[in-house]
N, C-alpha and C. Protein backbone atom coordinates (compact mmCIF):
# COMPACT_ATOMS: atom_id res chain seq x y z
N UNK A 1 39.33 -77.89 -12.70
CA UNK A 1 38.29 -77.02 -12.19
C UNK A 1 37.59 -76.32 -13.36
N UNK A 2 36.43 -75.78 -13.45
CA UNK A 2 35.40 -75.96 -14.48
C UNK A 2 35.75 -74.07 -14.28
N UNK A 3 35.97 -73.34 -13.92
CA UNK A 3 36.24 -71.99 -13.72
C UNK A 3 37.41 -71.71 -14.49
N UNK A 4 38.92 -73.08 -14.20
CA UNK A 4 40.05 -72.77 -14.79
C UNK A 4 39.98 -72.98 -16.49
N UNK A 5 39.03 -74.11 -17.00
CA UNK A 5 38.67 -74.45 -18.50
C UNK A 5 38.32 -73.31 -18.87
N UNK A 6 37.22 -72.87 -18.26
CA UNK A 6 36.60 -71.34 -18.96
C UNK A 6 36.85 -70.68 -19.16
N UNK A 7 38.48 -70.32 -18.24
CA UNK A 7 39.31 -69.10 -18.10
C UNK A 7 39.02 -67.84 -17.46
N UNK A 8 38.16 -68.20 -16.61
CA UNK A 8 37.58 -67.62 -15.45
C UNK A 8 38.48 -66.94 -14.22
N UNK A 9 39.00 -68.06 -14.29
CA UNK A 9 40.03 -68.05 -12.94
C UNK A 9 41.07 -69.12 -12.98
N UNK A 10 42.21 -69.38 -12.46
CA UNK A 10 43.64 -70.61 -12.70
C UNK A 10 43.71 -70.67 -11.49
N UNK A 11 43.90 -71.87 -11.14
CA UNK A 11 43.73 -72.77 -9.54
C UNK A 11 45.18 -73.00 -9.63
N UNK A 12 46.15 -73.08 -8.53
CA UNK A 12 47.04 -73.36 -8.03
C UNK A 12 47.08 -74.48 -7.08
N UNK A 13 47.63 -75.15 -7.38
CA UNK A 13 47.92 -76.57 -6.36
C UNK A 13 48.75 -76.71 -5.74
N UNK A 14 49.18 -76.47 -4.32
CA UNK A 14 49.85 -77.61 -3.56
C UNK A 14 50.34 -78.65 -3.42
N UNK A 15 50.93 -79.39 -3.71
CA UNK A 15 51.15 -80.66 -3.60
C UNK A 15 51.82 -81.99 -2.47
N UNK A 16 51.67 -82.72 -1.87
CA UNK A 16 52.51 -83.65 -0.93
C UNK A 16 53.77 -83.71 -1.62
N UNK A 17 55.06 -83.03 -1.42
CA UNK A 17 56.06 -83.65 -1.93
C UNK A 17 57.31 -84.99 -1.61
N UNK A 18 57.93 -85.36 -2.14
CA UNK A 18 58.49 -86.83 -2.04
C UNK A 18 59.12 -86.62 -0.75
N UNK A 19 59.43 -85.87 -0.08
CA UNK A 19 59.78 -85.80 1.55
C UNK A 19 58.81 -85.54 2.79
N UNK A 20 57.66 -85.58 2.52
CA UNK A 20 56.31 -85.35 3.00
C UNK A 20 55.99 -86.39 3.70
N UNK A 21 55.32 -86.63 5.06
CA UNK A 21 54.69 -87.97 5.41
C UNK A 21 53.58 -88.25 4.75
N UNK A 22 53.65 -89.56 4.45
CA UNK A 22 52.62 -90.13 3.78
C UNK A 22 50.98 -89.84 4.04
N UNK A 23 51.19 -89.86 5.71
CA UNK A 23 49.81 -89.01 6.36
C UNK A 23 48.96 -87.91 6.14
N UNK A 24 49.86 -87.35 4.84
CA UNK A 24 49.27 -86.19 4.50
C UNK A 24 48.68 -86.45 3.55
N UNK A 25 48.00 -85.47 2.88
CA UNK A 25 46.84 -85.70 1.57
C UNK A 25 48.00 -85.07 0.84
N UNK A 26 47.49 -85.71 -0.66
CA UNK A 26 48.06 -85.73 -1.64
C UNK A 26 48.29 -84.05 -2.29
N UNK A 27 47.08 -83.55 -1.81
CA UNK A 27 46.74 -81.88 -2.36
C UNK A 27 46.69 -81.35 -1.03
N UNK A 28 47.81 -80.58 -0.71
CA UNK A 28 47.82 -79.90 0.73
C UNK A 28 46.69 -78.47 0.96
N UNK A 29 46.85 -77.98 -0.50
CA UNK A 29 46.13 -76.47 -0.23
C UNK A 29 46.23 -76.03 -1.64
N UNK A 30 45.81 -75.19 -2.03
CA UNK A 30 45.34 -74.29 -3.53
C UNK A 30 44.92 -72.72 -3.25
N UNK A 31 45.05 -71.89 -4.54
CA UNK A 31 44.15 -71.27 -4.35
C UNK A 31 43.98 -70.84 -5.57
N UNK A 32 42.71 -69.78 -6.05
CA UNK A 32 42.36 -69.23 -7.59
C UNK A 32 42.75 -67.72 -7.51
N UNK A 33 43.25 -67.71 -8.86
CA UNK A 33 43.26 -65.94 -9.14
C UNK A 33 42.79 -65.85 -10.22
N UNK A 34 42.41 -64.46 -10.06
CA UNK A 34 41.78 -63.94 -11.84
C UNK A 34 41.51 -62.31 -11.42
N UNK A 35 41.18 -61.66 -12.00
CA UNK A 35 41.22 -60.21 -12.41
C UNK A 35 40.09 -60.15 -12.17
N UNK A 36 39.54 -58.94 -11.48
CA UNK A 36 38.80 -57.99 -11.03
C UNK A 36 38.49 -56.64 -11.18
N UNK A 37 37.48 -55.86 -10.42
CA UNK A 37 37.48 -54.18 -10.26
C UNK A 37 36.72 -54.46 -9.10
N UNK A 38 37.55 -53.35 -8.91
CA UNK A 38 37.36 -52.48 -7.06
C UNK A 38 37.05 -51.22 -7.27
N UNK A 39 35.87 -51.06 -6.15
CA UNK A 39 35.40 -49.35 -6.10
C UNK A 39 36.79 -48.65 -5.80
N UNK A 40 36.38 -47.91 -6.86
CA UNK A 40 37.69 -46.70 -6.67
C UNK A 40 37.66 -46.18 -5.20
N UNK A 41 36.38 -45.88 -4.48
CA UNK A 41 36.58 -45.09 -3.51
C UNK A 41 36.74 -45.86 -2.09
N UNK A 42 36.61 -47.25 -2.19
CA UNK A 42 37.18 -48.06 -1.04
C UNK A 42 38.76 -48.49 -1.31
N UNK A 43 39.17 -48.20 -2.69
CA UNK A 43 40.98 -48.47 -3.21
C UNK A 43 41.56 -47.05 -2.91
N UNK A 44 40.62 -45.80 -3.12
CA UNK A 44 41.42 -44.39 -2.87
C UNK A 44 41.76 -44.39 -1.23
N UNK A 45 40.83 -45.17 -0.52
CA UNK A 45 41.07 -44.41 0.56
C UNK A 45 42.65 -45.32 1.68
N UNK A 46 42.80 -46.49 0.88
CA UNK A 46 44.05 -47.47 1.55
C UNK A 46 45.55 -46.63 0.93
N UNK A 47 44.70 -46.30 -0.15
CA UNK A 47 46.32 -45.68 -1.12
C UNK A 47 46.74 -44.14 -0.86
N UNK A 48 45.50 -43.70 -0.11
CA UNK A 48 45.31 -42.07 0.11
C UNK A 48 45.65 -41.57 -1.04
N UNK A 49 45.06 -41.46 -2.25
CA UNK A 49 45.31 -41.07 -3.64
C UNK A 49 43.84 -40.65 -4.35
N UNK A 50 43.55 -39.87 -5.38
CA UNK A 50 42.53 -39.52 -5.26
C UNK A 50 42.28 -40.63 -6.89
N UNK A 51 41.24 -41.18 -7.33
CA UNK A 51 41.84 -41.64 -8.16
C UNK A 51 40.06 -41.67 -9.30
N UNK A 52 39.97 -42.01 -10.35
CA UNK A 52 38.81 -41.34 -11.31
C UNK A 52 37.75 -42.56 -10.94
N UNK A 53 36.79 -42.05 -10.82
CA UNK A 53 35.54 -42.33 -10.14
C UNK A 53 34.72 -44.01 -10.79
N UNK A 54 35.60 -44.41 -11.79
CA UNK A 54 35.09 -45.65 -12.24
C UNK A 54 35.57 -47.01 -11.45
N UNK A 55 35.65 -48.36 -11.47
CA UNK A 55 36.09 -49.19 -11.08
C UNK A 55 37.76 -49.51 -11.37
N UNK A 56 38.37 -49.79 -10.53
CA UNK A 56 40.15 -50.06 -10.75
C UNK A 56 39.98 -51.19 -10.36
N UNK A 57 41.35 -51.69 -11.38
CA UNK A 57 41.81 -52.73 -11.81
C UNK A 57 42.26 -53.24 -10.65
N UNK A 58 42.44 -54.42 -10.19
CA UNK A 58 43.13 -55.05 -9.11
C UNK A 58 42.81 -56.75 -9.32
N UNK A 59 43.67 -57.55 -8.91
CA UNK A 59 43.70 -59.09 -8.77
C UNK A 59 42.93 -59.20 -7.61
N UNK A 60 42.81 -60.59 -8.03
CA UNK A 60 41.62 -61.30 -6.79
C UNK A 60 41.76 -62.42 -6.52
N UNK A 61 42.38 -63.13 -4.76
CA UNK A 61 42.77 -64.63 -4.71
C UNK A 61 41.38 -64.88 -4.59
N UNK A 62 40.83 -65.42 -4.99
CA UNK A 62 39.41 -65.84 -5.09
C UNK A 62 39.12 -67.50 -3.79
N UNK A 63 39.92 -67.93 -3.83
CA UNK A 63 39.86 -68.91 -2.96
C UNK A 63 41.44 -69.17 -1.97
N UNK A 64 41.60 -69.72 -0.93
CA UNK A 64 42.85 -70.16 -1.04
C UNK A 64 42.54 -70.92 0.60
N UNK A 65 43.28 -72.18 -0.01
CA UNK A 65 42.48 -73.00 1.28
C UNK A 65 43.82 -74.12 1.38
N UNK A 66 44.16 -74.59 3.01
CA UNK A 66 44.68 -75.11 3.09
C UNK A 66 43.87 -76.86 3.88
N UNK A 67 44.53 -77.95 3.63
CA UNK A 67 43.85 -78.88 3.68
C UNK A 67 43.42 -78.90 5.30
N UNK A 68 42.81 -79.50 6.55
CA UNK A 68 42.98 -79.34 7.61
C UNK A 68 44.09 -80.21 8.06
N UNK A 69 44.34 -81.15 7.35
CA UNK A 69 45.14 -82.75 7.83
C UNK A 69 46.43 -82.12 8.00
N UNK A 70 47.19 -81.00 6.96
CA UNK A 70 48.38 -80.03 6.78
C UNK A 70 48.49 -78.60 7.48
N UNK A 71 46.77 -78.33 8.29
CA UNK A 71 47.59 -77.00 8.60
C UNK A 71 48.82 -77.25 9.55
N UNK A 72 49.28 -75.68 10.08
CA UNK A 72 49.98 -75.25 11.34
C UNK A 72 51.34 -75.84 10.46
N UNK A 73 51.48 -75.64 9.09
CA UNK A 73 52.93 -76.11 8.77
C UNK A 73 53.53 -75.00 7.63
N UNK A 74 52.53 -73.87 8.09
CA UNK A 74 52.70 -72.43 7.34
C UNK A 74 52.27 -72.60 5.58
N UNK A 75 51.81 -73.61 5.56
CA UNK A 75 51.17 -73.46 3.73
C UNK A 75 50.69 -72.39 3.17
N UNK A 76 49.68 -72.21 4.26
CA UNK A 76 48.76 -70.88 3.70
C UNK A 76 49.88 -69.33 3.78
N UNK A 77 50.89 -69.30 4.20
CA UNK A 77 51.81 -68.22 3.51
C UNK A 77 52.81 -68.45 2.40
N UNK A 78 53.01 -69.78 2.67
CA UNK A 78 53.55 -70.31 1.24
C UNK A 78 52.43 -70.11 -0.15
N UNK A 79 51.52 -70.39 -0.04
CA UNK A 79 50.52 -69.97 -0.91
C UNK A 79 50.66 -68.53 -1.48
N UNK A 80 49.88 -67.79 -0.33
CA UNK A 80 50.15 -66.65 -0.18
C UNK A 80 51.07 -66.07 -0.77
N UNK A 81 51.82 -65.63 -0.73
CA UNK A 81 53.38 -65.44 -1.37
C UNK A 81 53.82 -66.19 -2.65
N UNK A 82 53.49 -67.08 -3.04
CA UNK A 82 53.52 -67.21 -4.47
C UNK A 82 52.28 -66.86 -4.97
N UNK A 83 51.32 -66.88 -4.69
CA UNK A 83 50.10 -65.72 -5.57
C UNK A 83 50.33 -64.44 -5.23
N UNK A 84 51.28 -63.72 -4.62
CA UNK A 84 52.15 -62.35 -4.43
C UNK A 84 53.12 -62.60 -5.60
N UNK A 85 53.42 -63.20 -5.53
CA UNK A 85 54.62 -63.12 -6.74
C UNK A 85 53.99 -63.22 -8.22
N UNK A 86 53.32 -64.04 -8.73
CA UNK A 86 52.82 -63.96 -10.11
C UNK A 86 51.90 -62.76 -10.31
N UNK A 87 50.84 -62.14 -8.90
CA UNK A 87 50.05 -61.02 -9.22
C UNK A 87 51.50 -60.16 -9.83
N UNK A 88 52.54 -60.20 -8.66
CA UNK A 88 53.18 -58.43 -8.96
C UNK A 88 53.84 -59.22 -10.45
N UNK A 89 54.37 -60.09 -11.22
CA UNK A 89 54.90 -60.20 -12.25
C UNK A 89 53.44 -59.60 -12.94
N UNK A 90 52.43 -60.41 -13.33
CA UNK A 90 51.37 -60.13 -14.10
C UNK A 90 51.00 -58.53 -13.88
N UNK A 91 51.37 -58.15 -13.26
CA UNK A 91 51.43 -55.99 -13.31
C UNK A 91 52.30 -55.64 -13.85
N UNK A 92 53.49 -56.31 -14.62
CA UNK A 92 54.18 -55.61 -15.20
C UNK A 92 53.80 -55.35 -16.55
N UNK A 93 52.31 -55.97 -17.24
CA UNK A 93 52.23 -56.23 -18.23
C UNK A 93 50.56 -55.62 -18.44
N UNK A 94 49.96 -55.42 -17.22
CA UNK A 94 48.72 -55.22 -17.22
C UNK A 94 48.27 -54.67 -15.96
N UNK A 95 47.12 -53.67 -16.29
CA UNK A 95 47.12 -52.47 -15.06
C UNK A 95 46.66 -53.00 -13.68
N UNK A 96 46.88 -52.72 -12.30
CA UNK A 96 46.33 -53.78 -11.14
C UNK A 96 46.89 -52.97 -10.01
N UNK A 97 46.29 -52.31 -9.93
CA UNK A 97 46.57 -51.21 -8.51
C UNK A 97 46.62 -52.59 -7.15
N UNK A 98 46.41 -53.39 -7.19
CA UNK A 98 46.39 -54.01 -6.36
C UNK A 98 45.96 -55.29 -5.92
N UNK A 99 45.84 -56.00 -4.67
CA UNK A 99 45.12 -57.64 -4.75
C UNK A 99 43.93 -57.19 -3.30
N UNK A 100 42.90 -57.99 -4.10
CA UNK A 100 41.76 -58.20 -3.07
C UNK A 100 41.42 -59.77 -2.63
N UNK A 101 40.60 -59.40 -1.46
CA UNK A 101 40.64 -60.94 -0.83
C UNK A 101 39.28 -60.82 -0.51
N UNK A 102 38.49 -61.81 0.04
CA UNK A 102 37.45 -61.65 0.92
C UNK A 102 37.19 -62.71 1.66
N UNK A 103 37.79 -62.37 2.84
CA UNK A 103 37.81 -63.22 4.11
C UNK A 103 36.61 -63.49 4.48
N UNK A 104 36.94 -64.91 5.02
CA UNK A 104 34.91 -65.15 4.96
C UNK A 104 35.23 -65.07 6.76
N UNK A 105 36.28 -65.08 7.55
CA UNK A 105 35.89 -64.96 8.47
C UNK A 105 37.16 -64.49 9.58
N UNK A 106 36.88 -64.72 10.66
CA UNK A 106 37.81 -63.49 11.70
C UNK A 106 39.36 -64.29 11.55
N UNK A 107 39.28 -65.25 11.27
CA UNK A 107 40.81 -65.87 11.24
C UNK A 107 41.15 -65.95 10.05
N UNK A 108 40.43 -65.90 8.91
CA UNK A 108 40.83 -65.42 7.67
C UNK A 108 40.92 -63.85 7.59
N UNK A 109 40.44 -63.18 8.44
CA UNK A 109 41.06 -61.97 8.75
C UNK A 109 42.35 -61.54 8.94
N UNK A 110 42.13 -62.33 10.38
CA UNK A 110 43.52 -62.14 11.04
C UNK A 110 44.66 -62.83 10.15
N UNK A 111 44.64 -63.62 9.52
CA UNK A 111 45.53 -64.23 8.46
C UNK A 111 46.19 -63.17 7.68
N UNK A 112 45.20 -62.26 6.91
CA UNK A 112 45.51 -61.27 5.77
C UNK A 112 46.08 -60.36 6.64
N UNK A 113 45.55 -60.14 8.01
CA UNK A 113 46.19 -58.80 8.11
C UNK A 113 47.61 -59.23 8.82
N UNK A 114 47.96 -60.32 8.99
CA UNK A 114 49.62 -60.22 9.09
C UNK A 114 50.49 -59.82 8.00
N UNK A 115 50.16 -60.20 6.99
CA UNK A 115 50.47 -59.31 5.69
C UNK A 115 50.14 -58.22 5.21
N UNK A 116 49.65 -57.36 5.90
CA UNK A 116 49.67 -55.57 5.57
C UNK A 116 48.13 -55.61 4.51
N UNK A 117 47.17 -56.87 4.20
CA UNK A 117 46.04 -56.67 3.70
C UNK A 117 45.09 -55.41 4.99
N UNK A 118 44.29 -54.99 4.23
CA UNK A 118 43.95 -53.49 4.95
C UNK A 118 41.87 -54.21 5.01
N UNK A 119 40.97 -54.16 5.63
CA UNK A 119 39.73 -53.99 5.68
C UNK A 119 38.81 -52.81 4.75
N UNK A 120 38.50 -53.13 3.80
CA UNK A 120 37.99 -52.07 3.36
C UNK A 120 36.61 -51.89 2.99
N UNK A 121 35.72 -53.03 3.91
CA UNK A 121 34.51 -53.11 3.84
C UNK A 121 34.10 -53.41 5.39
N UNK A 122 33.32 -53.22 6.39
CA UNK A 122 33.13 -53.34 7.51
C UNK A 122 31.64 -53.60 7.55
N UNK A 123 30.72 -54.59 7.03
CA UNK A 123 29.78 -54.96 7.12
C UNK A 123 29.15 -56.42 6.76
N UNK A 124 29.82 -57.28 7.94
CA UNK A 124 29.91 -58.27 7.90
C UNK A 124 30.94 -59.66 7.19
N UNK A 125 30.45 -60.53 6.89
CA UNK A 125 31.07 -61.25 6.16
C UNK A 125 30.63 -62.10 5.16
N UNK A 126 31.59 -62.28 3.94
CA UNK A 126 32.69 -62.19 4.07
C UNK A 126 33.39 -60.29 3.88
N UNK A 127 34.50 -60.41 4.60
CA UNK A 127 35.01 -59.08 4.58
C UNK A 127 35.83 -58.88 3.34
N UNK A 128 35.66 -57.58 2.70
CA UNK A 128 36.53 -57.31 1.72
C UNK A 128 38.34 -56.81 2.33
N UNK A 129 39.37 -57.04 1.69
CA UNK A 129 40.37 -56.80 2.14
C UNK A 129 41.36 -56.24 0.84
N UNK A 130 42.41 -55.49 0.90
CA UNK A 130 42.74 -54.80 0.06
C UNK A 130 43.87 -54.51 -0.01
N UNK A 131 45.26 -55.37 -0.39
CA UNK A 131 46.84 -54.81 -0.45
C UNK A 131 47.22 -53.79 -1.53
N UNK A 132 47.29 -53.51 -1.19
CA UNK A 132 48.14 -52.33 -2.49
C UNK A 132 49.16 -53.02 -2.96
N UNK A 133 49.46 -53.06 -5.10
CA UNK A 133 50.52 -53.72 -5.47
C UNK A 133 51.93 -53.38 -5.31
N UNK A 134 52.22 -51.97 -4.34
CA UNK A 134 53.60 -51.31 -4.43
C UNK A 134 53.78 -52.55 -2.96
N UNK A 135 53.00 -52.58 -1.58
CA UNK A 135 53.11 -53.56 -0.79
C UNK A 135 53.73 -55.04 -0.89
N UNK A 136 52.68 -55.24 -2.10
CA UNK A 136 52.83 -56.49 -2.68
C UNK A 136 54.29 -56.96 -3.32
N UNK A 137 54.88 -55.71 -4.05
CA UNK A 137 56.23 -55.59 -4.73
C UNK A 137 57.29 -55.91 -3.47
N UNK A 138 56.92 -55.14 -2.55
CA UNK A 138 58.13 -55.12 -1.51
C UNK A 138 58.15 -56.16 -0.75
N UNK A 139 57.07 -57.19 -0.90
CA UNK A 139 57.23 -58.55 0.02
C UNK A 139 58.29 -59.33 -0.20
């Protein structure tokens, strides 16, 4: 991916593994992360914290898509949850109040918010969404 060369963003792959039906595609699902800033005052108000008026640090799954041929076999929380796990490692080393998403739509909504992702933009789509990294820690 021409984003991951640049160092833009690092794509994560999925893969069919050797116990997999063949019926499936080879690349089940992916997704990208890379570093961001979030208005402080749509991050103060999920964290109830008052916090300095510039942009905060937070991760960003930038994409994360599962193939259609593979859904309904829970990928997209398998995903999920390992881009939970490298964000909260990569905070131990560098500042990230948190992970943002932006759901492009009501079932990518409803997706995030089974995981405690919060709405923090309400004007259309795609919607901004917003976990806090202490959340993220305790998954």
């Amino acid at each position: 991916m021409a984003n991951d060369a640049a160092g833009i963003s690092r794509a994560y792959v999925l893969r069919r593994g050797a116990g997999d039906p063949t019926t499936l595609p080879i690349v089940l699902g992916f997704y990208t992360l890379s570093m961001a800033v979030a208005d402080a005052g749509q991050v103060a108000q999920v964290l109830e914290k008052r916090l300095p008026k510039y942009p905060m640090p937070v991760a960003l799954i930038g994409r994360l898509a599962i193939d259609h041929r593979a859904q309904g076999r829970r990928l997209g929380e398998t995903l999920l949850m390992d881009a939970l796990r490298r964000i909260v490692d990569a905070s131990s080393i560098v500042g990230c109040l948190g992970i943002i998403v932006d759901a492009k739509d009501e079932d990518a909504e409803r997706f995030y918010t089974r995981y405690d992702f919060i709405a923090v933009t309400d004007d259309g789509w795609p919607k901004r969404m917003f976990l806090p990294i202490g959340t993220a820690r305790a998954a």
